[in-house]
Protein backbone atom coordinates (compact mmCIF):
# COMPACT_ATOMS: atom_id res chain seq x y z
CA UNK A 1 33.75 14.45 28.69
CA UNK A 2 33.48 17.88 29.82
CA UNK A 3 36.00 19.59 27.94
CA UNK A 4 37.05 20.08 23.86
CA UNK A 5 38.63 16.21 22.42
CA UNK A 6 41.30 18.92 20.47
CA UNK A 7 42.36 21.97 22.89
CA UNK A 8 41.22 21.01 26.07
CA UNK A 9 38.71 24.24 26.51
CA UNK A 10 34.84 23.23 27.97
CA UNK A 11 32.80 21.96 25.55
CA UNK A 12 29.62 23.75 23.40
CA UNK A 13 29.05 20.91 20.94
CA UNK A 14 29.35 17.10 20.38
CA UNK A 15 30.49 16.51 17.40
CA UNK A 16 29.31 13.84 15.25
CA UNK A 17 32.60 12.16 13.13
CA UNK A 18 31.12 10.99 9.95
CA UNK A 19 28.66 12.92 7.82
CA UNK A 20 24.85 13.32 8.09
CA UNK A 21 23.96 10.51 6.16
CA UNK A 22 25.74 8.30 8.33
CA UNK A 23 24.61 9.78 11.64
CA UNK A 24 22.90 6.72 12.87
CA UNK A 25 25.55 4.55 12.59
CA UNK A 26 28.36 7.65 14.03
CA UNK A 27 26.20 7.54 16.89
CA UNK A 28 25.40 3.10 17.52
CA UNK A 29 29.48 3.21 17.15
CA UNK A 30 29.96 6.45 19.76
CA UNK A 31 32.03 8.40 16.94
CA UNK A 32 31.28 11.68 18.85
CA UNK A 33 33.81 14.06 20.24
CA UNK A 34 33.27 16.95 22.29
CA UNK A 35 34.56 20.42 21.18
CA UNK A 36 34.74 24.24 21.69
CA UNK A 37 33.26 26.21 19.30
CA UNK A 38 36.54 27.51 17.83
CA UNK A 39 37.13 24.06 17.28
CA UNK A 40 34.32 22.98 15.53
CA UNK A 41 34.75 25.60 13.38
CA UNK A 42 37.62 24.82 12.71
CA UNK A 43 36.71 21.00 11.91
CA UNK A 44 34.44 22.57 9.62
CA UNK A 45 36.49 25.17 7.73
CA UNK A 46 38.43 22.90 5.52
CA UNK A 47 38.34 19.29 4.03
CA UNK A 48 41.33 18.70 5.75
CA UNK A 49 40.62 18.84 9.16
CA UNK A 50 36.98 17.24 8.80
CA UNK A 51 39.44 14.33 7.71
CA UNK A 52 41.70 14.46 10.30
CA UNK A 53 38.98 14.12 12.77
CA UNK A 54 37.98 11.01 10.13
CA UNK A 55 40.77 9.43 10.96
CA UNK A 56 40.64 9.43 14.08
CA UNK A 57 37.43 8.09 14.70
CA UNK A 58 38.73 5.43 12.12
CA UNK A 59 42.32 4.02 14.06
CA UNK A 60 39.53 4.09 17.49
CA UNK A 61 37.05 1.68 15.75
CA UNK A 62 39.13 -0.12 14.02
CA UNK A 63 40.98 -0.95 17.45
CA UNK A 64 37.84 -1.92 18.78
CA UNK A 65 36.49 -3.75 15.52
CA UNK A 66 38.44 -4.34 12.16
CA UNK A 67 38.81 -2.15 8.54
CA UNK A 68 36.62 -4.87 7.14
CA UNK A 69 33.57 -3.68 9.47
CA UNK A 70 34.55 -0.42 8.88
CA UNK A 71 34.11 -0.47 5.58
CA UNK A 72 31.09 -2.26 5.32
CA UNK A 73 29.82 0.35 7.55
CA UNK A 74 31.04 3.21 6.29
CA UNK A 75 32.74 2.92 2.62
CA UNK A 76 35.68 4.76 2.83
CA UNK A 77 39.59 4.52 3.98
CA UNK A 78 40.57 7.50 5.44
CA UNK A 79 43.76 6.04 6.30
C-alpha cells in the first residue's frame, strides 16, 4: 500500500504494530501499516494512540487466528 493506513496521504514509513521486542513476530504476522510522517508521529506522541493502532492490529489477527494465539504470542489484551 502506497498511501498512509490513517489519512490516506503517501507513505514515508512502515510502521511496525507491536514494540521492538516483538518485531520478529509483528513482522511473521504482517502487523505493519504504512503511514505519513505526521502520522507516525502522531502514533508515537501518546500512549493512547500507540494503543489504538494495538488494537487494531489485534481485531485483524484475531480474525485471521484466535485471542488464544494472540496471547501466547504476544501477552497482552488490548481489547
Amino acid at each position: 500500500m502506497d498511501y498512509c493506513f490513517l489519512c490516506g496521504k503517501p507513505r514515508q514509513h512502515i510502521h511496525h504494530c507491536m514494540n521492538a521486542a516483538n518485531k520478529k513476530k509483528t513482522e511473521k504476522y504482517g502487523l505493519l501499516i504504512p503511514v505519513c510522517s505526521k502520522c507516525h508521529s502522531w502514533i508515537h506522541d501518546k500512549d493512547d494512540n500507540m494503543k489504538f493502532v494495538r488494537q487494531i492490529a489485534q481485531r485483524k489477527f484475531e480474525e485471521i487466528y484466535s485471542r488464544e494465539l494472540w496471547m501466547e504470542e504476544f501477552g497482552k489484551n488490548y481489547l
